[in-house]
C-alpha atoms as a PDB file:
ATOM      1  CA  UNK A   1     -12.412   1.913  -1.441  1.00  0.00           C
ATOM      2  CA  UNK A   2      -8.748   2.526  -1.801  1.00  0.00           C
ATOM      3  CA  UNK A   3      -7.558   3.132  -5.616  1.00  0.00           C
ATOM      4  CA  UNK A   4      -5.013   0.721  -5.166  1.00  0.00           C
ATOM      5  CA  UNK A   5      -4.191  -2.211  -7.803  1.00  0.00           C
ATOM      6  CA  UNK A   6      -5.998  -5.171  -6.855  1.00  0.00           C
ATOM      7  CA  UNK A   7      -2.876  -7.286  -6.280  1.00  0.00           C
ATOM      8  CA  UNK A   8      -1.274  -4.773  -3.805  1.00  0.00           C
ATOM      9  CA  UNK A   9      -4.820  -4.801  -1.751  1.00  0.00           C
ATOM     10  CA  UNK A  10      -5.246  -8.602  -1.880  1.00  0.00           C
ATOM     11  CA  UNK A  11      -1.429  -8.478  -0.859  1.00  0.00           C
ATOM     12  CA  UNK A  12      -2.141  -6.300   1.974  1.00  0.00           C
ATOM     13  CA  UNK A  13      -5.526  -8.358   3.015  1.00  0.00           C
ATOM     14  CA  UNK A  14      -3.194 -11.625   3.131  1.00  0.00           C
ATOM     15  CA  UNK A  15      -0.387 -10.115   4.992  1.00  0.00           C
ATOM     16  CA  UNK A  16      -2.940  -8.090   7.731  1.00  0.00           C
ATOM     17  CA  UNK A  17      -5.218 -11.283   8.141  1.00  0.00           C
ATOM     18  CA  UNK A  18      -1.899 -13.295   8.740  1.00  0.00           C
ATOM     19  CA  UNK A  19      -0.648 -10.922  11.311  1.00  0.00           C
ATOM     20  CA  UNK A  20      -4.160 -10.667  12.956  1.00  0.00           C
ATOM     21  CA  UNK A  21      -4.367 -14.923  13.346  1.00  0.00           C
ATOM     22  CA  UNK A  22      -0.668 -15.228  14.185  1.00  0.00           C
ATOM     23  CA  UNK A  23      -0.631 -12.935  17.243  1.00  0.00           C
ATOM     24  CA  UNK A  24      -4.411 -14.674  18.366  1.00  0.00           C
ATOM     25  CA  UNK A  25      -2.371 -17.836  17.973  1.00  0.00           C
ATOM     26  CA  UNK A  26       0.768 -17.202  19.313  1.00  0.00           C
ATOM     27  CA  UNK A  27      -0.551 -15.406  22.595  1.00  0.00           C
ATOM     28  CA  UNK A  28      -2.616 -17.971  22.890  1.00  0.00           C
ATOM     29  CA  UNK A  29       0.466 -20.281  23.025  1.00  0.00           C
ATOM     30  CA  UNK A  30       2.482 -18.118  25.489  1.00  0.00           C
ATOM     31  CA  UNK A  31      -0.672 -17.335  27.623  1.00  0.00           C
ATOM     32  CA  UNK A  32      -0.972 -21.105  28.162  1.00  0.00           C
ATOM     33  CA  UNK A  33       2.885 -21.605  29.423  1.00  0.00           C
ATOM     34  CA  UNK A  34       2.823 -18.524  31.820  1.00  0.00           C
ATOM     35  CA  UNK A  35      -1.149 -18.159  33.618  1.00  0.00           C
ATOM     36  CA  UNK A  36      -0.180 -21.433  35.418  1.00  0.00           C
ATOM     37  CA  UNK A  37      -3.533 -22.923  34.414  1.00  0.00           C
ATOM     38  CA  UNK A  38      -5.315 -19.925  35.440  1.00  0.00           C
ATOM     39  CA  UNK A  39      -7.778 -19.128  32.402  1.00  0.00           C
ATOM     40  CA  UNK A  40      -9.316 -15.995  33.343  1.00  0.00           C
ATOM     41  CA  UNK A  41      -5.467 -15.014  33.422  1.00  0.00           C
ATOM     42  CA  UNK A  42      -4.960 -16.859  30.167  1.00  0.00           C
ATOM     43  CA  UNK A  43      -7.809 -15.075  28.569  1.00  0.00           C
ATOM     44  CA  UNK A  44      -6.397 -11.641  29.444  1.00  0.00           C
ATOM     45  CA  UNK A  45      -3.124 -12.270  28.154  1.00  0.00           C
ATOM     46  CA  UNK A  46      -4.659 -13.253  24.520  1.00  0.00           C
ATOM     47  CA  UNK A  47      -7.244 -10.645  24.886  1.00  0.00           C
ATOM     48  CA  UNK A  48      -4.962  -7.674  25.225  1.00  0.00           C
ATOM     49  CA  UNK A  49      -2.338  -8.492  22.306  1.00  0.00           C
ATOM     50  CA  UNK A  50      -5.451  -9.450  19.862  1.00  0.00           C
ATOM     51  CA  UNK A  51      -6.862  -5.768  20.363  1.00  0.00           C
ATOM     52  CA  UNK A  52      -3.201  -3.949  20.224  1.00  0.00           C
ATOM     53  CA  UNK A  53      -2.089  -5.897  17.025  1.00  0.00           C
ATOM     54  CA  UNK A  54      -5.821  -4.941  15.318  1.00  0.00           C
ATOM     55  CA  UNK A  55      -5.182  -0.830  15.814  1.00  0.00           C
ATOM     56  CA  UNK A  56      -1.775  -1.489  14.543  1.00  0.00           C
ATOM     57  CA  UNK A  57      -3.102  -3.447  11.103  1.00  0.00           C
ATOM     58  CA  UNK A  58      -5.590  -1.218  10.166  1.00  0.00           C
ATOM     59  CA  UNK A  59      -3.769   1.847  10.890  1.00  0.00           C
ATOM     60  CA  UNK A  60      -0.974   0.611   8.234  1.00  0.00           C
ATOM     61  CA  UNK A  61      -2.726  -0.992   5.839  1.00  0.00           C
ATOM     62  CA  UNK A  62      -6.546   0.640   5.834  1.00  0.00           C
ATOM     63  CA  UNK A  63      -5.138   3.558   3.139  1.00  0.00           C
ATOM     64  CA  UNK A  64      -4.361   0.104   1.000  1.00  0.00           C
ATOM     65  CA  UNK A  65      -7.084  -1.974   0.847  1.00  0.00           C
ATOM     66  CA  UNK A  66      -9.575  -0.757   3.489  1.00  0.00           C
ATOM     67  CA  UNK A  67      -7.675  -3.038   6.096  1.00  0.00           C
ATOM     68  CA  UNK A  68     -10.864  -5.911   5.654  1.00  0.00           C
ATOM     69  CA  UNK A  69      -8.983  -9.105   7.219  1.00  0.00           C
ATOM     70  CA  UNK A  70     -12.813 -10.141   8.096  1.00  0.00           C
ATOM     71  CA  UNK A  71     -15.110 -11.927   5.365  1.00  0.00           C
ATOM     72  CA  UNK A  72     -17.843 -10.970   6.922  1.00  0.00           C
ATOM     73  CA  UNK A  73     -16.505  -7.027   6.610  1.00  0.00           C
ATOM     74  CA  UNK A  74     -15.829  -7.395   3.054  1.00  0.00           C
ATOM     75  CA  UNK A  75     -19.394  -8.280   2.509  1.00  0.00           C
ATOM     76  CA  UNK A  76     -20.721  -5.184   4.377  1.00  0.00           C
ATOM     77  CA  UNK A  77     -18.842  -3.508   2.065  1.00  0.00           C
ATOM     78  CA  UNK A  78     -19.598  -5.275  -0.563  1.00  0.00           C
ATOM     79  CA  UNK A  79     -23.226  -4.930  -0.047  1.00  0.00           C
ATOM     80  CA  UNK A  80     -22.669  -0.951   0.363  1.00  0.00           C
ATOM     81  CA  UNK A  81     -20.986  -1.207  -2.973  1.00  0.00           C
ATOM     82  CA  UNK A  82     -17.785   0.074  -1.439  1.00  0.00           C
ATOM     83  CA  UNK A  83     -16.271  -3.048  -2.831  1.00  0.00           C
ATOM     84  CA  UNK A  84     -16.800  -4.104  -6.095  1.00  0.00           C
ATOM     85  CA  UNK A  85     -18.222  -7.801  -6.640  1.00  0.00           C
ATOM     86  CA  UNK A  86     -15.750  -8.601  -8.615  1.00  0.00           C
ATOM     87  CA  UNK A  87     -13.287  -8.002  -5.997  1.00  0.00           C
ATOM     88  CA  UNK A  88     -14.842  -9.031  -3.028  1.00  0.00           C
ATOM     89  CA  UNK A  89     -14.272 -13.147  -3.805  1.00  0.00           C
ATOM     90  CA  UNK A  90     -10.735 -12.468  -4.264  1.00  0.00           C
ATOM     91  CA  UNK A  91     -10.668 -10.569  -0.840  1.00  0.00           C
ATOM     92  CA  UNK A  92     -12.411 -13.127   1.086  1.00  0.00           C
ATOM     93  CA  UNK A  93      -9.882 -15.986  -0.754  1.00  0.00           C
ATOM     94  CA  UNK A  94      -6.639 -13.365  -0.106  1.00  0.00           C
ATOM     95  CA  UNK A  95      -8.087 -13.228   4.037  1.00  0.00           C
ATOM     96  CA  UNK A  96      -8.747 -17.468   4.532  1.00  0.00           C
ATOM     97  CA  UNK A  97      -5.460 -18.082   2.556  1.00  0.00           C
ATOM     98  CA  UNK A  98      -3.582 -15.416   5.389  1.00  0.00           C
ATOM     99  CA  UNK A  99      -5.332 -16.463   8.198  1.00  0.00           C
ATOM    100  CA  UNK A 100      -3.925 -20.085   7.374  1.00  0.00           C
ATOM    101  CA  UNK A 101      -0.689 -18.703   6.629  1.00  0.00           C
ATOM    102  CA  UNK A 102      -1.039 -16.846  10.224  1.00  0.00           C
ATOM    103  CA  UNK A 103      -1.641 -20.114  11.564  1.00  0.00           C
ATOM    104  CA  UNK A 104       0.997 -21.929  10.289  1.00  0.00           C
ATOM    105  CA  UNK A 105       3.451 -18.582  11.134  1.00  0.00           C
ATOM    106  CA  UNK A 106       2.423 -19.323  14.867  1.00  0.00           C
ATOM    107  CA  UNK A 107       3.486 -22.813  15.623  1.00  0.00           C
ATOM    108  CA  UNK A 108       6.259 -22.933  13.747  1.00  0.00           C
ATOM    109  CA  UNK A 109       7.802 -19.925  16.067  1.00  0.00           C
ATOM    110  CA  UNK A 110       6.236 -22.234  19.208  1.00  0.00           C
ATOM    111  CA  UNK A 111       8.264 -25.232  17.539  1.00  0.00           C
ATOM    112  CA  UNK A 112       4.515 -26.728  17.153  1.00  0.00           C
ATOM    113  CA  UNK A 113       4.219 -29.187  13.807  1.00  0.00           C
ATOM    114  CA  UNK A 114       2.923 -26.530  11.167  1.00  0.00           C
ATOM    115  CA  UNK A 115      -1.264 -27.232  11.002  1.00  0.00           C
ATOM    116  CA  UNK A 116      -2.912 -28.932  13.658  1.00  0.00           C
ATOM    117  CA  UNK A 117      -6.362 -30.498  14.074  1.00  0.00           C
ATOM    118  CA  UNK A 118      -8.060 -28.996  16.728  1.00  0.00           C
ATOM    119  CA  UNK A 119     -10.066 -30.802  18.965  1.00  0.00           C
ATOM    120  CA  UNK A 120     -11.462 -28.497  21.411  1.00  0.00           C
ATOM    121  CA  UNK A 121     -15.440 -28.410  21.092  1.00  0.00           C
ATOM    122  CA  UNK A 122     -17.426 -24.907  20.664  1.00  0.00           C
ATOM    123  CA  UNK A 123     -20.799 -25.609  19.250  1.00  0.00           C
ATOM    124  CA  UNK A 124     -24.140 -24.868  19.860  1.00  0.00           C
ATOM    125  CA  UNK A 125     -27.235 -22.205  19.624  1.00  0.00           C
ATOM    126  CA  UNK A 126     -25.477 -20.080  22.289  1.00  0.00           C
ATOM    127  CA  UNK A 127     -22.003 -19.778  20.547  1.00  0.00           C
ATOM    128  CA  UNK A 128     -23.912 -18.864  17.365  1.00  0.00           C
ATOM    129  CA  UNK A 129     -26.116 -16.099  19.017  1.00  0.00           C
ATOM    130  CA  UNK A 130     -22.677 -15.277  20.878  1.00  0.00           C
ATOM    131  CA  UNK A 131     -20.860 -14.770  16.892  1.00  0.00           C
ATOM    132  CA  UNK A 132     -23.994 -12.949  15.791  1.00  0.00           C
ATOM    133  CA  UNK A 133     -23.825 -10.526  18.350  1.00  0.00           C
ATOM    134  CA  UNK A 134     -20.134 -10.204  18.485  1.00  0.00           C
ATOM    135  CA  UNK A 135     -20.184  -9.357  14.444  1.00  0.00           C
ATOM    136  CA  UNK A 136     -22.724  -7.076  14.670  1.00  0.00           C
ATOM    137  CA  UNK A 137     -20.916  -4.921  17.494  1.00  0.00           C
ATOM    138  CA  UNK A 138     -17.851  -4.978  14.981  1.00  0.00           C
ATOM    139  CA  UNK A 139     -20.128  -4.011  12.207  1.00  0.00           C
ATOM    140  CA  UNK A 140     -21.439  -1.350  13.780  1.00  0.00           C
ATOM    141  CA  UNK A 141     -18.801  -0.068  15.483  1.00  0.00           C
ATOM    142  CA  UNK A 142     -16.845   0.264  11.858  1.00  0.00           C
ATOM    143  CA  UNK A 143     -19.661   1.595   9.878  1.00  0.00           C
ATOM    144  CA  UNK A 144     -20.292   4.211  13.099  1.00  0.00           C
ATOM    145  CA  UNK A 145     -16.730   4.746  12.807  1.00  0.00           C
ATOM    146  CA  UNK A 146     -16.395   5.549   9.564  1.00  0.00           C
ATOM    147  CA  UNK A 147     -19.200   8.246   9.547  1.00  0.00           C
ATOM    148  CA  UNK A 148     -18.533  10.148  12.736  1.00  0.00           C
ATOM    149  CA  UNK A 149     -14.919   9.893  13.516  1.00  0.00           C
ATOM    150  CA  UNK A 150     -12.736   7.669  10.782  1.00  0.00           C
ATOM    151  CA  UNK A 151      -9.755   8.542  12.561  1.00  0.00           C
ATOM    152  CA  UNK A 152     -10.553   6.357  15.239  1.00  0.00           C
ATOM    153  CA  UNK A 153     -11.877   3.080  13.602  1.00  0.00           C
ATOM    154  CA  UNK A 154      -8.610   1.290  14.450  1.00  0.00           C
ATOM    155  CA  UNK A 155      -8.905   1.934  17.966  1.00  0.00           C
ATOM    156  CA  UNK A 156     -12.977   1.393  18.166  1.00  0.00           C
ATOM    157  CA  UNK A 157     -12.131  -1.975  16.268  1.00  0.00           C
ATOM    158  CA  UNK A 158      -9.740  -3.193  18.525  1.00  0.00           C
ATOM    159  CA  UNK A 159     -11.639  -2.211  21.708  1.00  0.00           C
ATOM    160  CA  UNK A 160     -14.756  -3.910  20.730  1.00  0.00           C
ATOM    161  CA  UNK A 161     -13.073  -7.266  19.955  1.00  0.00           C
ATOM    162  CA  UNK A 162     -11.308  -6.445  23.546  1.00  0.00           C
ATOM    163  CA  UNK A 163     -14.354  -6.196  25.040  1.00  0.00           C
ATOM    164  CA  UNK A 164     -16.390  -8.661  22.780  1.00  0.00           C
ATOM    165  CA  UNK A 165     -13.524 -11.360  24.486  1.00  0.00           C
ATOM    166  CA  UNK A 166     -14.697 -10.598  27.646  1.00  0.00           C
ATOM    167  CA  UNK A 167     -18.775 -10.370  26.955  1.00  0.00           C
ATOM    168  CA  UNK A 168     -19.470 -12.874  24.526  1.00  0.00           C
ATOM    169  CA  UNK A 169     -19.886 -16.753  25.017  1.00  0.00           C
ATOM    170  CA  UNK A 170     -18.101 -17.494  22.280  1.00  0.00           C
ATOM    171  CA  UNK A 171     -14.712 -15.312  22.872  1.00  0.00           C
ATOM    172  CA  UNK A 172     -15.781 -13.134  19.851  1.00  0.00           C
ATOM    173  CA  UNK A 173     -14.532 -14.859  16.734  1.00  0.00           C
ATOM    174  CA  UNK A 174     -16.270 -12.823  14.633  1.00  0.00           C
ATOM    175  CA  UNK A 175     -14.789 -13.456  11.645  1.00  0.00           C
ATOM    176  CA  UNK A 176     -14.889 -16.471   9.033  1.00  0.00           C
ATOM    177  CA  UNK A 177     -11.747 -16.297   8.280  1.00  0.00           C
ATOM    178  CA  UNK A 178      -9.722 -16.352  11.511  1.00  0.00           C
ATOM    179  CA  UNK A 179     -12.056 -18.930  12.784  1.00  0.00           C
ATOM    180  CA  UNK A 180     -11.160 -20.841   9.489  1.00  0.00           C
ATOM    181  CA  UNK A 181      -7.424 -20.499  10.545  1.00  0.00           C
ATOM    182  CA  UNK A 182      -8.221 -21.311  14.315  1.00  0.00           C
ATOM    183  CA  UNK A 183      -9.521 -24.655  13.394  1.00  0.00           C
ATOM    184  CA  UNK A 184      -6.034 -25.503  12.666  1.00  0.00           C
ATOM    185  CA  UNK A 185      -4.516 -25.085  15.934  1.00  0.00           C
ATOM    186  CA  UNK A 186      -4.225 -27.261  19.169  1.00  0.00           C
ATOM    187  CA  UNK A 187      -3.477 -24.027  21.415  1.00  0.00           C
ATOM    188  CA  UNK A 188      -5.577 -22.242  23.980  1.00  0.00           C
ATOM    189  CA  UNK A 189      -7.298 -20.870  21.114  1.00  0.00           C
ATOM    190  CA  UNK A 190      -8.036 -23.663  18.633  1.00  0.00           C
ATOM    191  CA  UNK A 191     -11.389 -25.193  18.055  1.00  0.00           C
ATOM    192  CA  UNK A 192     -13.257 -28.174  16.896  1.00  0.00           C
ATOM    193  CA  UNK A 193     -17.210 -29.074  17.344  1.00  0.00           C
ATOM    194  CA  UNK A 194     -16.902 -31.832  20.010  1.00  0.00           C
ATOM    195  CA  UNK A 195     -20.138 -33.878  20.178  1.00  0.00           C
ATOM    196  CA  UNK A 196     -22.228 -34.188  23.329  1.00  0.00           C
ATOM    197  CA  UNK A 197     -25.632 -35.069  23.007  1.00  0.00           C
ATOM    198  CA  UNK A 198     -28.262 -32.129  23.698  1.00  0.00           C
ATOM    199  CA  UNK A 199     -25.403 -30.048  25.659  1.00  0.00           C
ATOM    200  CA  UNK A 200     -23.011 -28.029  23.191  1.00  0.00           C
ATOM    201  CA  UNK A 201     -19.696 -27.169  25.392  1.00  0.00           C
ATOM    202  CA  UNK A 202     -17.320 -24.461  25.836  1.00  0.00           C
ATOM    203  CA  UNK A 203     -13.838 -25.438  24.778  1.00  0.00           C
ATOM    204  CA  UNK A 204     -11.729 -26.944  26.752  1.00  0.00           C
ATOM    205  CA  UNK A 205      -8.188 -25.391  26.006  1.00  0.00           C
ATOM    206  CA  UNK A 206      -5.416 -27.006  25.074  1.00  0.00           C
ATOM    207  CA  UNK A 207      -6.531 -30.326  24.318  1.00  0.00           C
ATOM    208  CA  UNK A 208      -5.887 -32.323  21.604  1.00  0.00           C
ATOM    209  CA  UNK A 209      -2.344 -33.364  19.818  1.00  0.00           C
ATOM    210  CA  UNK A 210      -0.037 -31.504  16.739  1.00  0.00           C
ATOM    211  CA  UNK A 211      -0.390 -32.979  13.299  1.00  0.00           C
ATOM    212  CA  UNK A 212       0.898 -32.083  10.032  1.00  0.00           C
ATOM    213  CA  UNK A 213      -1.001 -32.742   6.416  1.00  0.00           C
ATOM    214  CA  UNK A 214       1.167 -36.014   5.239  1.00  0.00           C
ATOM    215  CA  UNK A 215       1.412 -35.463   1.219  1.00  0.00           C
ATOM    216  CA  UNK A 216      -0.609 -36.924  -1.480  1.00  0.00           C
ATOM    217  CA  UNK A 217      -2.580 -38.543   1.186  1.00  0.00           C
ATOM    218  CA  UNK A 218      -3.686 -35.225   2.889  1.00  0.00           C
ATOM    219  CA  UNK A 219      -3.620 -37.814   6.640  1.00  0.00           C
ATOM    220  CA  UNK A 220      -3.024 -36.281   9.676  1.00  0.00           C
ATOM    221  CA  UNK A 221       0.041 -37.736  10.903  1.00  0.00           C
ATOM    222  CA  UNK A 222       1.693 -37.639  14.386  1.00  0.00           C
ATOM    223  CA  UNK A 223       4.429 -35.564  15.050  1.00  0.00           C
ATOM    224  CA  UNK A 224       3.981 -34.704  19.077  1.00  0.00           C
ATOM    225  CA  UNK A 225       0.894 -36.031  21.549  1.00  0.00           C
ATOM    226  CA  UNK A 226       0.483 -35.251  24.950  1.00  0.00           C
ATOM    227  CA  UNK A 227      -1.982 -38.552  25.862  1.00  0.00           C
ATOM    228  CA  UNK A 228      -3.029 -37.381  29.131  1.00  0.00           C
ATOM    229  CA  UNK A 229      -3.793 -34.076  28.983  1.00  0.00           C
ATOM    230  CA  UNK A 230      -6.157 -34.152  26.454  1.00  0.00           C
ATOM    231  CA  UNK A 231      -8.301 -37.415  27.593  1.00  0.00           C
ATOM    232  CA  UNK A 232      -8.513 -35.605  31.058  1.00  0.00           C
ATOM    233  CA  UNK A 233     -10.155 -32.542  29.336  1.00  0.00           C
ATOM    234  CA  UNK A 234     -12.171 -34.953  27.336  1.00  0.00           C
ATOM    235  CA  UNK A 235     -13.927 -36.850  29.726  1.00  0.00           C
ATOM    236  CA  UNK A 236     -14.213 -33.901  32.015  1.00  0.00           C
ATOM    237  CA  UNK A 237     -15.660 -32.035  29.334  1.00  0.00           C
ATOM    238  CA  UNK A 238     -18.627 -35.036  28.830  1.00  0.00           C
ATOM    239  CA  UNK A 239     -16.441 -36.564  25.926  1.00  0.00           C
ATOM    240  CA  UNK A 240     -15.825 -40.138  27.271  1.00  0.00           C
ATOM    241  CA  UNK A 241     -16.183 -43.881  26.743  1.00  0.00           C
ATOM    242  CA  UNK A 242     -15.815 -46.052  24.094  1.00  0.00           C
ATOM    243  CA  UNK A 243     -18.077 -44.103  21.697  1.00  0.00           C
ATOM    244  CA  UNK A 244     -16.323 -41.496  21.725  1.00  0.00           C
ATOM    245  CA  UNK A 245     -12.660 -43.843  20.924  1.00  0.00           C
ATOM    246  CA  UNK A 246     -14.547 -45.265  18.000  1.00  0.00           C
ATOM    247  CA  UNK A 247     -15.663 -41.531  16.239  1.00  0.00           C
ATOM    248  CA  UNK A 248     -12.055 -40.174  16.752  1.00  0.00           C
ATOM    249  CA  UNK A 249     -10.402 -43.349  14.837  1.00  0.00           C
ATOM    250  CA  UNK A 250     -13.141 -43.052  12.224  1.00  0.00           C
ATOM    251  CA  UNK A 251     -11.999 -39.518  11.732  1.00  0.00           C
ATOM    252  CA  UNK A 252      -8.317 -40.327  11.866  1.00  0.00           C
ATOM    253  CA  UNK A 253      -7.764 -38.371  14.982  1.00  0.00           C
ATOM    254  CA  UNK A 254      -4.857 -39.820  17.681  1.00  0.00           C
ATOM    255  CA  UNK A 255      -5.250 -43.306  18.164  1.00  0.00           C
ATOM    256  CA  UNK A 256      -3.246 -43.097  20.810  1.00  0.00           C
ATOM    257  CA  UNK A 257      -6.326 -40.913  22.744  1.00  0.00           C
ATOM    258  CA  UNK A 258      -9.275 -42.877  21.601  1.00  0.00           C
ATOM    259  CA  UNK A 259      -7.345 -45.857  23.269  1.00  0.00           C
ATOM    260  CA  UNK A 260      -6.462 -44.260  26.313  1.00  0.00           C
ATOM    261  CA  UNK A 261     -10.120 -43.861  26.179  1.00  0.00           C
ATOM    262  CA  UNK A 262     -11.700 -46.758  25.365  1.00  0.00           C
ATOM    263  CA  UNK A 263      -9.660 -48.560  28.377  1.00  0.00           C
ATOM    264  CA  UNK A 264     -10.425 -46.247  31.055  1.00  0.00           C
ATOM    265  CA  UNK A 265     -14.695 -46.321  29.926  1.00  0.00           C
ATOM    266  CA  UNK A 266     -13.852 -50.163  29.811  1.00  0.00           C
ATOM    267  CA  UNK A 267     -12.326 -50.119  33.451  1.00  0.00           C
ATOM    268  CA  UNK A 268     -15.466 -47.897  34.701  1.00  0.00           C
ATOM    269  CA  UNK A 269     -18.130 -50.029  33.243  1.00  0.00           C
END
């Protein structure tokens, strides 16, 4: 552990987590306009900028607070008793509250509304074995770090989420916090549990609409919606029918897409 005063760490936690979820957000945004629909090509184009921005983060900020931006990293540490207890709630509330920030930071450079819901299902046994392996190759790979060759954690971190992209199910979240902050986004990135009976899906990028938190009210409210896209890569995804019209009003989610769907399930009955 640094000897740093707590604010500056918690400071530095905040501002690396934000950079982290604000370039796996905004690549995500650009690799969606430019692959053409192409998501092996997509996936490339988010996976390399995700790794490059992580060796930059930790280099800078590691002598300052350790260079954390992961929950589940902080607890490690934690658990070592690297990090005192005391500290590690405020690191893990200093790396949700950046990774939201990061978030936001994203769309409004994509002139997207601020927070999003994000629709995009990613559930299921083999997306949780896919996180528990993905955080344990990060784990180890800092920890191994650390005691054979600390001068080259930030580039062993960023090449096993590079590689963790590519190998995992799940894309390698990996961390509670950026997945937090990537259930806020629309983009080719964004997720949401989507329900399909007995048969958890990969995401289906880019689906869904932008919202922004309305006030006292905390509703989601309309600001842009792309209608067909998204209830094409709903129902080819298994999400279609009336059912599934009725569960996204209940939840407040664009009317305009549960009626697009209800009609065409009502034409194919």
């Amino acid at each position: 552990m640094t000897h740093e005063p707590l604010a500056r760490r918690l400071t530095a936690e905040a501002l690396g987590t934000a950079l982290l979820v604000a370039t796996v957000v905004g690549s995500g945004v650009m690799a969606e306009r430019l692959a053409g629909g192409n998501q092996a090509l997509a996936l490339l184009c988010n996976t390399i900028p995700t790794g490059a921005i992580l060796v930059v983060i930790i280099t800078i900020l590691a002598p300052v607070s350790g260079a954390h931006f992961n929950p589940a990293v902080s607890l490690v540490f934690s658990l070592r008793r690297d990090l005192p207890g005391r500290d590690f709630a405020a690191y893990v509330a200093a790396q949700f509250l950046g990774g939201l920030a990061g978030t936001i930071l994203a769309h409004l450079m994509f002139d997207r509304a601020p927070l999003a819901v994000g629709v995009a299902p990613r559930a299921g046994p083999s997306q949780w074995l896919a996180e528990i392996v993905a955080t344990f190759a990060l784990v180890l790979a800092i920890l191994g770090g650390i005691r054979h060759a600390p001068a080259a954690v930030p580039w062993l971190v960023g090449l096993v989420i590079t590689a963790a992209y590519w190998f995992t199910s799940s894309t390698s979240f990996a961390n509670p916090a950026v997945t937090f902050a990537r259930g806020f986004t629309t983009t080719f990135f964004g997720h949401r549990a989507c329900p399909r009976a007995g048969n958890p899906v990969d995401r289906p990028p880019g689906t869904g609409a932008d919202f922004q938190v309305a006030g006292d009210h905390q509703r989601p409210v309309l600001l842009r919606t792309d209608v067909e896209r998204p209830v094409a890569h709903l129902e080819r995804f298994g999400c279609s029918g009336v059912g599934l019209a009725g569960r996204l009003e209940r939840q407040g989610v664009v009317r305009a897409i549960a009626e697009r769907l209800a009609l065409r399930g009502a034409a194919t009955a």
